[in-house]
Protein backbone atom coordinates (compact mmCIF):
# COMPACT_ATOMS: atom_id res chain seq x y z
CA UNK A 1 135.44 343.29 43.28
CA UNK A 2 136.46 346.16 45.82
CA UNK A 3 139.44 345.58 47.82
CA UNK A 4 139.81 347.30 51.17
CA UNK A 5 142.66 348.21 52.66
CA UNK A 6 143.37 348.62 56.54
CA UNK A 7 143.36 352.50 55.49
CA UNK A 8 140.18 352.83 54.10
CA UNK A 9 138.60 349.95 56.42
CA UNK A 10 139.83 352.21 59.04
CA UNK A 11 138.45 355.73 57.16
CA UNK A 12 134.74 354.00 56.64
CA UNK A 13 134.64 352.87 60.54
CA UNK A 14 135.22 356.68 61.36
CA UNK A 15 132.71 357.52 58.64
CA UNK A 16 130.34 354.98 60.22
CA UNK A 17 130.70 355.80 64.02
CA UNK A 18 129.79 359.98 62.75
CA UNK A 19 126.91 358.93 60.70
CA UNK A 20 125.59 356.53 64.46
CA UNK A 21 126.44 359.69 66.54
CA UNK A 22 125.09 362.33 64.01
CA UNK A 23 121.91 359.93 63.92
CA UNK A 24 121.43 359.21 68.12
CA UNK A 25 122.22 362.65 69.53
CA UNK A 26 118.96 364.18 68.58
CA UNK A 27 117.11 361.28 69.95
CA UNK A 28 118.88 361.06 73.63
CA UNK A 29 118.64 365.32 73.32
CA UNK A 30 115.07 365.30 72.43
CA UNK A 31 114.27 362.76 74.83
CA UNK A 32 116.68 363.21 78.16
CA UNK A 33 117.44 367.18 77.52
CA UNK A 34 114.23 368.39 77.59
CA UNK A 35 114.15 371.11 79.51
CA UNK A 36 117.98 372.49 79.03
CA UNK A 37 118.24 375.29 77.23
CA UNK A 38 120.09 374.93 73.66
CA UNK A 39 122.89 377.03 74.11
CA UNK A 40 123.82 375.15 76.97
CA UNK A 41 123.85 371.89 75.11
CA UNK A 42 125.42 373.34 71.58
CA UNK A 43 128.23 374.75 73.65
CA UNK A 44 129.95 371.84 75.40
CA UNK A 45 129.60 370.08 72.40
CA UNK A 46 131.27 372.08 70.18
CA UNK A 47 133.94 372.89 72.45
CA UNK A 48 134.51 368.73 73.18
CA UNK A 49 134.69 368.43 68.81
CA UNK A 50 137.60 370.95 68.96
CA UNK A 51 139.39 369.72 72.01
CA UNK A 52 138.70 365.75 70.17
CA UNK A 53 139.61 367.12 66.86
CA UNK A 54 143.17 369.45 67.66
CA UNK A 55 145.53 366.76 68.06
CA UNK A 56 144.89 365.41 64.34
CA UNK A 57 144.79 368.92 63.42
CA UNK A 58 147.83 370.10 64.77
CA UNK A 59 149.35 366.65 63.57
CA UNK A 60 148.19 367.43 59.90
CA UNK A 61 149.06 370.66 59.13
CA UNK A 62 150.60 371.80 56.21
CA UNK A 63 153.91 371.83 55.71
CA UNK A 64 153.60 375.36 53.15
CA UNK A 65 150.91 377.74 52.87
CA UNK A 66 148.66 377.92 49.71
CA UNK A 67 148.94 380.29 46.96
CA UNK A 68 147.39 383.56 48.01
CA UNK A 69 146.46 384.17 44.58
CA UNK A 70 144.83 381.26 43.14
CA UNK A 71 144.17 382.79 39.51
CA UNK A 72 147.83 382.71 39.26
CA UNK A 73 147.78 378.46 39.20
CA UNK A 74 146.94 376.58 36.65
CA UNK A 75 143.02 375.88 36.43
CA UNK A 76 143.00 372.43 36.32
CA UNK A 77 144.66 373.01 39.46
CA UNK A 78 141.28 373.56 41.37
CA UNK A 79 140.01 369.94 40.44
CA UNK A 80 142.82 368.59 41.83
């Protein structure tokens, strides 16, 4: 038996609501958009994703900076 936490309850709810939106965007495009031009619909959208997505971003950054040289780790390192 699987147990969920509230964590990954929480992680496949966000999984979810991107797979709904991935899945209804090209039908209210296709269907409502018609006529705009795709540059002007890619555009706004991408910049909304970065505006939505920089607060977790800044939130979650690392704390160190990788190795620049990643030959010089371990190679089971790369699986990790």
């Amino acid at each position: 038996m699987i147990s969920l936490g509230l964590g990954d309850a929480r992680s496949l709810a966000e999984v979810a609501l991107t797979v709904i939106g991935y899945a209804t965007a090209p039908l209210i495009t296709a269907r409502h958009l018609k006529q705009a031009p795709t540059l002007a619909l890619t555009a706004p959208a991408l910049l909304l994703s970065a505006l939505v997505h920089a607060p977790a971003a800044a939130l979650a950054r690392p704390t160190t900076m990788p190795c620049p040289h990643p030959r010089s780790s371990p190679p089971w390192r790369a699986w990790a």
